[in-house]
Structure formats: C-alpha cells, structure tokens
PDB file of N, CA and C in Angstrom:
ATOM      1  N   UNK A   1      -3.711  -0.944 -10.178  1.00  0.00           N
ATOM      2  CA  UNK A   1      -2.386  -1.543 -10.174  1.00  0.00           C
ATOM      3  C   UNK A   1      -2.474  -2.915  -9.534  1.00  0.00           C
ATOM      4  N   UNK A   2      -1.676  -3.912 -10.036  1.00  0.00           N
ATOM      5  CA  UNK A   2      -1.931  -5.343  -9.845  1.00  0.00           C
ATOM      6  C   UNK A   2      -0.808  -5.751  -9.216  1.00  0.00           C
ATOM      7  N   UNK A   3       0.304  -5.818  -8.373  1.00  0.00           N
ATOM      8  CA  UNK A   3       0.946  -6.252  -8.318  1.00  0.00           C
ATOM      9  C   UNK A   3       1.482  -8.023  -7.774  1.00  0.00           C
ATOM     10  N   UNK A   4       0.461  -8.366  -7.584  1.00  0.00           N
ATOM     11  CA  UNK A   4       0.585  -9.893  -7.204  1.00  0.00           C
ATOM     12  C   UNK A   4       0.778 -10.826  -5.952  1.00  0.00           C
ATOM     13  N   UNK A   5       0.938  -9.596  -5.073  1.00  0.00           N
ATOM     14  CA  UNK A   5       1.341  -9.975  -3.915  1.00  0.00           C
ATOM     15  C   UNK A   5       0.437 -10.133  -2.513  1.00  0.00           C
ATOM     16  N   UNK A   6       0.363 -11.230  -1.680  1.00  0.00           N
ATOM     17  CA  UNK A   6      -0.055 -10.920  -0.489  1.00  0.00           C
ATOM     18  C   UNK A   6      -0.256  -9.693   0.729  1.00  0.00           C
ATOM     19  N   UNK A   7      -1.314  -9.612   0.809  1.00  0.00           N
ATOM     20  CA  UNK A   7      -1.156  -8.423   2.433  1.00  0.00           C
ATOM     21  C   UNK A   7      -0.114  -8.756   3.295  1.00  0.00           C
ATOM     22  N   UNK A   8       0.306  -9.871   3.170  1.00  0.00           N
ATOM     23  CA  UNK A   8       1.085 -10.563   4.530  1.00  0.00           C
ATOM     24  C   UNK A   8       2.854 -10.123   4.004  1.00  0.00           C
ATOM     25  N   UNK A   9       2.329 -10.065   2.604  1.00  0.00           N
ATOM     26  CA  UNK A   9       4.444  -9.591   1.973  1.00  0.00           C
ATOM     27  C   UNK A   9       4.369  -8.287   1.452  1.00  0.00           C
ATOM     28  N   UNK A  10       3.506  -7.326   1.722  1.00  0.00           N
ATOM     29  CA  UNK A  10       3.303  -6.108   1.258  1.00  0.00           C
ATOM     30  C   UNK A  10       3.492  -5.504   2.963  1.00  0.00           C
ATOM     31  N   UNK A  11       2.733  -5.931   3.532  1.00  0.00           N
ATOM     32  CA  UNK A  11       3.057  -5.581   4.879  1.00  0.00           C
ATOM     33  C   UNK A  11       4.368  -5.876   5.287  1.00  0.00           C
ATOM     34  N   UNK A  12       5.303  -7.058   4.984  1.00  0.00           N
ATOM     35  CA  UNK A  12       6.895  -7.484   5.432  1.00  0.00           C
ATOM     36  C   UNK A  12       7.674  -6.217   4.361  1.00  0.00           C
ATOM     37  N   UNK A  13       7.063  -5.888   3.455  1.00  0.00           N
ATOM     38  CA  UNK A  13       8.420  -5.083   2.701  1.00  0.00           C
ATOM     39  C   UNK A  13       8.252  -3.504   2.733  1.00  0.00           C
ATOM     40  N   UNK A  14       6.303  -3.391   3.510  1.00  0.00           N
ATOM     41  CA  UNK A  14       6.328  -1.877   3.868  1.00  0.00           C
ATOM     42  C   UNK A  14       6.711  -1.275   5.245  1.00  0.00           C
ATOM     43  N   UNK A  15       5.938  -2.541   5.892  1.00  0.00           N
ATOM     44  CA  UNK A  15       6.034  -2.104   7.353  1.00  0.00           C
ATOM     45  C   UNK A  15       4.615  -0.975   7.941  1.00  0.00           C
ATOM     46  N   UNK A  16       3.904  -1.076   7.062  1.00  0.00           N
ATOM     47  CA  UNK A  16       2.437  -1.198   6.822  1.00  0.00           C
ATOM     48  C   UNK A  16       1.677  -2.336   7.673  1.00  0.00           C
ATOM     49  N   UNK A  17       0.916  -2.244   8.633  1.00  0.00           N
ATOM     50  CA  UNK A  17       0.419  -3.406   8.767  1.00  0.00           C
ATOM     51  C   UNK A  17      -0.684  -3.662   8.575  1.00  0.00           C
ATOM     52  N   UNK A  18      -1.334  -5.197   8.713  1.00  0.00           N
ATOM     53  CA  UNK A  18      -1.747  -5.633   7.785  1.00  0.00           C
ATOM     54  C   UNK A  18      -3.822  -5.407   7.887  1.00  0.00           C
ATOM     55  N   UNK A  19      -4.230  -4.792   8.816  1.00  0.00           N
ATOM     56  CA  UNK A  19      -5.346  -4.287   9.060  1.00  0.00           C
ATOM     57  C   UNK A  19      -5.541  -3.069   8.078  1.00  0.00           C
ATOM     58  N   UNK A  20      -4.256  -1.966   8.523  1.00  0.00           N
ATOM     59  CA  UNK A  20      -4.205  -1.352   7.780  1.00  0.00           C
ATOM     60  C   UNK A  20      -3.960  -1.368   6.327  1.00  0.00           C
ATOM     61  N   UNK A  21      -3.688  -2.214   5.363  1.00  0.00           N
ATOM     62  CA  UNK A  21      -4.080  -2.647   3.895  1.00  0.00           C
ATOM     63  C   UNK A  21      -5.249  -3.172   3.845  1.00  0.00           C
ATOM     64  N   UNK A  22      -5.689  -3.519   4.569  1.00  0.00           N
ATOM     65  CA  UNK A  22      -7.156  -3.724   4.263  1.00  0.00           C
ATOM     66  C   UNK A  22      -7.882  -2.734   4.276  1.00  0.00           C
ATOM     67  N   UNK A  23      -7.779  -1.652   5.248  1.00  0.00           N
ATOM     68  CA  UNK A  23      -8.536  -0.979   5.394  1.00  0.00           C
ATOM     69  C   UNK A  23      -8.509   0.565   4.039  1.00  0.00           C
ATOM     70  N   UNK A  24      -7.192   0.631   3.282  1.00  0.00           N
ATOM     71  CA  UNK A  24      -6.646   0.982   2.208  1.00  0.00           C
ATOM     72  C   UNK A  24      -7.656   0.593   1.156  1.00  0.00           C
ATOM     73  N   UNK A  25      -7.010  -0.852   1.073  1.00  0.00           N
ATOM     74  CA  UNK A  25      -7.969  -1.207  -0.029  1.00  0.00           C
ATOM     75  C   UNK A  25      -9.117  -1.388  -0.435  1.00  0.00           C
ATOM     76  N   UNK A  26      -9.730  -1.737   1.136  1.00  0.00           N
ATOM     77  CA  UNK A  26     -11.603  -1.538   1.102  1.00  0.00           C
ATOM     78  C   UNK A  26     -11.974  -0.474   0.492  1.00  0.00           C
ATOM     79  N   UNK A  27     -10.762   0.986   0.970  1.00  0.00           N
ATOM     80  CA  UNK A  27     -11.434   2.172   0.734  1.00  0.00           C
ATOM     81  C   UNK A  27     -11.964   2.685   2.161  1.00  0.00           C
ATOM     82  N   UNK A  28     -11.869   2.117   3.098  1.00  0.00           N
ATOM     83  CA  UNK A  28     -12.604   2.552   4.124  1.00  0.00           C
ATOM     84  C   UNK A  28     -12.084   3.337   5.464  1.00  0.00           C
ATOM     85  N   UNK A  29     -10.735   3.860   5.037  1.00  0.00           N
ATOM     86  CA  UNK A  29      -9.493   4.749   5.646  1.00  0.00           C
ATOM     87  C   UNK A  29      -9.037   5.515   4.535  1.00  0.00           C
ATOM     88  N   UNK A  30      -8.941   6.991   5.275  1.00  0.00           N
ATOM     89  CA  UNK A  30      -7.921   7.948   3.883  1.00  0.00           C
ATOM     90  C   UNK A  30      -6.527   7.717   4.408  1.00  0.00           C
ATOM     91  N   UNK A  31      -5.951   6.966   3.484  1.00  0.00           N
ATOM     92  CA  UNK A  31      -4.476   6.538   3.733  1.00  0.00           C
ATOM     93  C   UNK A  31      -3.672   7.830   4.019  1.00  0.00           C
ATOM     94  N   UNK A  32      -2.504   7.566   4.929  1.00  0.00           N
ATOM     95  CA  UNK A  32      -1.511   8.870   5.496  1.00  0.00           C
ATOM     96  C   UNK A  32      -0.802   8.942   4.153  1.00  0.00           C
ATOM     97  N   UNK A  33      -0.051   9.991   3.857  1.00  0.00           N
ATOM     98  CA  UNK A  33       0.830   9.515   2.914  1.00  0.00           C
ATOM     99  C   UNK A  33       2.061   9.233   3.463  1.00  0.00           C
ATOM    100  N   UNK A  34       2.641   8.727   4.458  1.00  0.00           N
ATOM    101  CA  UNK A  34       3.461   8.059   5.321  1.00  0.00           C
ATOM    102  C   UNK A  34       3.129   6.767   4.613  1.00  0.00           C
ATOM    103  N   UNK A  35       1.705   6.408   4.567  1.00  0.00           N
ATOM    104  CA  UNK A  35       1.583   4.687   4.463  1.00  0.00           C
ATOM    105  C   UNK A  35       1.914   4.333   2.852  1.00  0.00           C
ATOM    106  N   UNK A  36       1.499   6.173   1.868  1.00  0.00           N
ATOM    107  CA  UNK A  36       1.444   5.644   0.774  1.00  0.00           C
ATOM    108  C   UNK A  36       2.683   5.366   0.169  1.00  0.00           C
ATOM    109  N   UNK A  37       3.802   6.445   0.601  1.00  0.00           N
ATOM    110  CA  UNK A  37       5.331   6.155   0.508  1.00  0.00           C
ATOM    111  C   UNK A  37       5.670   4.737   0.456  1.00  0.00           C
ATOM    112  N   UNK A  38       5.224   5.018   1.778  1.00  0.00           N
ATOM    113  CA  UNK A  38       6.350   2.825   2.236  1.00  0.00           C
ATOM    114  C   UNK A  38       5.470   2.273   0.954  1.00  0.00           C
ATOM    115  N   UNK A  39       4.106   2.129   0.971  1.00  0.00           N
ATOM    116  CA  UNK A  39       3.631   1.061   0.098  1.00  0.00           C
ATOM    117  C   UNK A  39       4.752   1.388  -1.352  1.00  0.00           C
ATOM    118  N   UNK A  40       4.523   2.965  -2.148  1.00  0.00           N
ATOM    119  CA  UNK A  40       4.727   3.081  -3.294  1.00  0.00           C
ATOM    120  C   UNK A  40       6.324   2.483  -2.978  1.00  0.00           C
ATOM    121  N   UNK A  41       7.311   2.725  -2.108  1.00  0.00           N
ATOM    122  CA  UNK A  41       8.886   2.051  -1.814  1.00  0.00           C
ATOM    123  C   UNK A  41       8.443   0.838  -2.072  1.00  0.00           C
ATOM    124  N   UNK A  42       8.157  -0.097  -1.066  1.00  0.00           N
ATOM    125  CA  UNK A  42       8.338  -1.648  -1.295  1.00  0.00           C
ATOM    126  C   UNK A  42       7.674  -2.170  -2.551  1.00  0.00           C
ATOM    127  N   UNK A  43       6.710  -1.617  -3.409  1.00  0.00           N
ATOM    128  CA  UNK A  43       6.219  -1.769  -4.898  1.00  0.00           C
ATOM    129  C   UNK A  43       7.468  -1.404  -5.928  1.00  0.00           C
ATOM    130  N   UNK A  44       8.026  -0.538  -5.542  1.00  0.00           N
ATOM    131  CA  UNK A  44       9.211   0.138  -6.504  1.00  0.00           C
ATOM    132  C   UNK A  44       8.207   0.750  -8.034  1.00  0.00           C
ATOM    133  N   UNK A  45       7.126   1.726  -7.343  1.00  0.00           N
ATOM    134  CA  UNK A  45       6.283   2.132  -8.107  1.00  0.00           C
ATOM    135  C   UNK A  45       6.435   3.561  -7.770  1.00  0.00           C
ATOM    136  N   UNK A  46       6.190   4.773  -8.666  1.00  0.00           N
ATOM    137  CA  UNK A  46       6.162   6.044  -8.324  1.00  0.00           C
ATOM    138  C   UNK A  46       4.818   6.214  -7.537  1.00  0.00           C
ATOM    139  N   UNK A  47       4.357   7.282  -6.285  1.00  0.00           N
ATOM    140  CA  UNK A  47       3.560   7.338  -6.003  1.00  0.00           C
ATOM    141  C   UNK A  47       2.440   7.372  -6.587  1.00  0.00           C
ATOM    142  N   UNK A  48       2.921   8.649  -7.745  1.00  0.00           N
ATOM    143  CA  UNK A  48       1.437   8.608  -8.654  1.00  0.00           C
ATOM    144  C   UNK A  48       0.477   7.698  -8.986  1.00  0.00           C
ATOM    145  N   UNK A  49       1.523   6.721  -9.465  1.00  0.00           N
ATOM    146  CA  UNK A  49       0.790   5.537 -10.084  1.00  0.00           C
ATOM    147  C   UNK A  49      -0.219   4.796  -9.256  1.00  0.00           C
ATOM    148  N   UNK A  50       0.002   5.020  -8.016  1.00  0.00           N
ATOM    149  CA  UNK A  50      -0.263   4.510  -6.413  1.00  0.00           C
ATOM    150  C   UNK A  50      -2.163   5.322  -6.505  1.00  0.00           C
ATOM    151  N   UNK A  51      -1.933   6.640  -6.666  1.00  0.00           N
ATOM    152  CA  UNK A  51      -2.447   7.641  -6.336  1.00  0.00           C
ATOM    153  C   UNK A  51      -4.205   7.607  -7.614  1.00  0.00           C
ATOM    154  N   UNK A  52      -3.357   6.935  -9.100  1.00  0.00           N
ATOM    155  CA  UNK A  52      -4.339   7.256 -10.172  1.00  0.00           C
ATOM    156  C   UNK A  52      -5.115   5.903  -9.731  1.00  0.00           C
ATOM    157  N   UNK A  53      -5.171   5.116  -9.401  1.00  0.00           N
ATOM    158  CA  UNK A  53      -6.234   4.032  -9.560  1.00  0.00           C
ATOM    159  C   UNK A  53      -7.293   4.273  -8.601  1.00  0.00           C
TER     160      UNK A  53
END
C-alpha cells in the first residue's frame, strides 16, 4: 500500500510515533494492533488491507 505520505504526517494523524513507523516498516517490530488501528484510521483504509502487504 502506497499512500504518499511522510512519517512525520502519518505520525500527526495517528499518533503513532515516529521511531515507531520506522520500526513497522523496516519490519523490525511486530506491530501492536493498537498501532495498526490508528495507522489503518488516519489512512481511512480497512485494516486488512494494512495487514495483506
């Protein structure tokens, strides 16, 4: 999933912070699903979609 956006405005609209998206996206943390919520909320994406990539 691509959505276009900075760590720095993914973190302002999850409340996620911003170590922690990195550490998401490296792969190098098993995300809470606390973190995956907020992310999949401020994306306005169903989790799943979050979940298949």
């Amino acid at each position: 999933m691509q959505a276009n956006l900075t760590q720095e405005h993914l973190r302002d609209l999850s409340g996620v912070d911003r170590a922690t998206l990195q550490r998401i996206e490296a792969g190098t943390t098993d995300a809470r699903l606390s973190w995956l919520l907020r992310i999949a909320d401020a994306l306005d994406t169903p989790l799943a979609d979050l979940l298949r990539e």
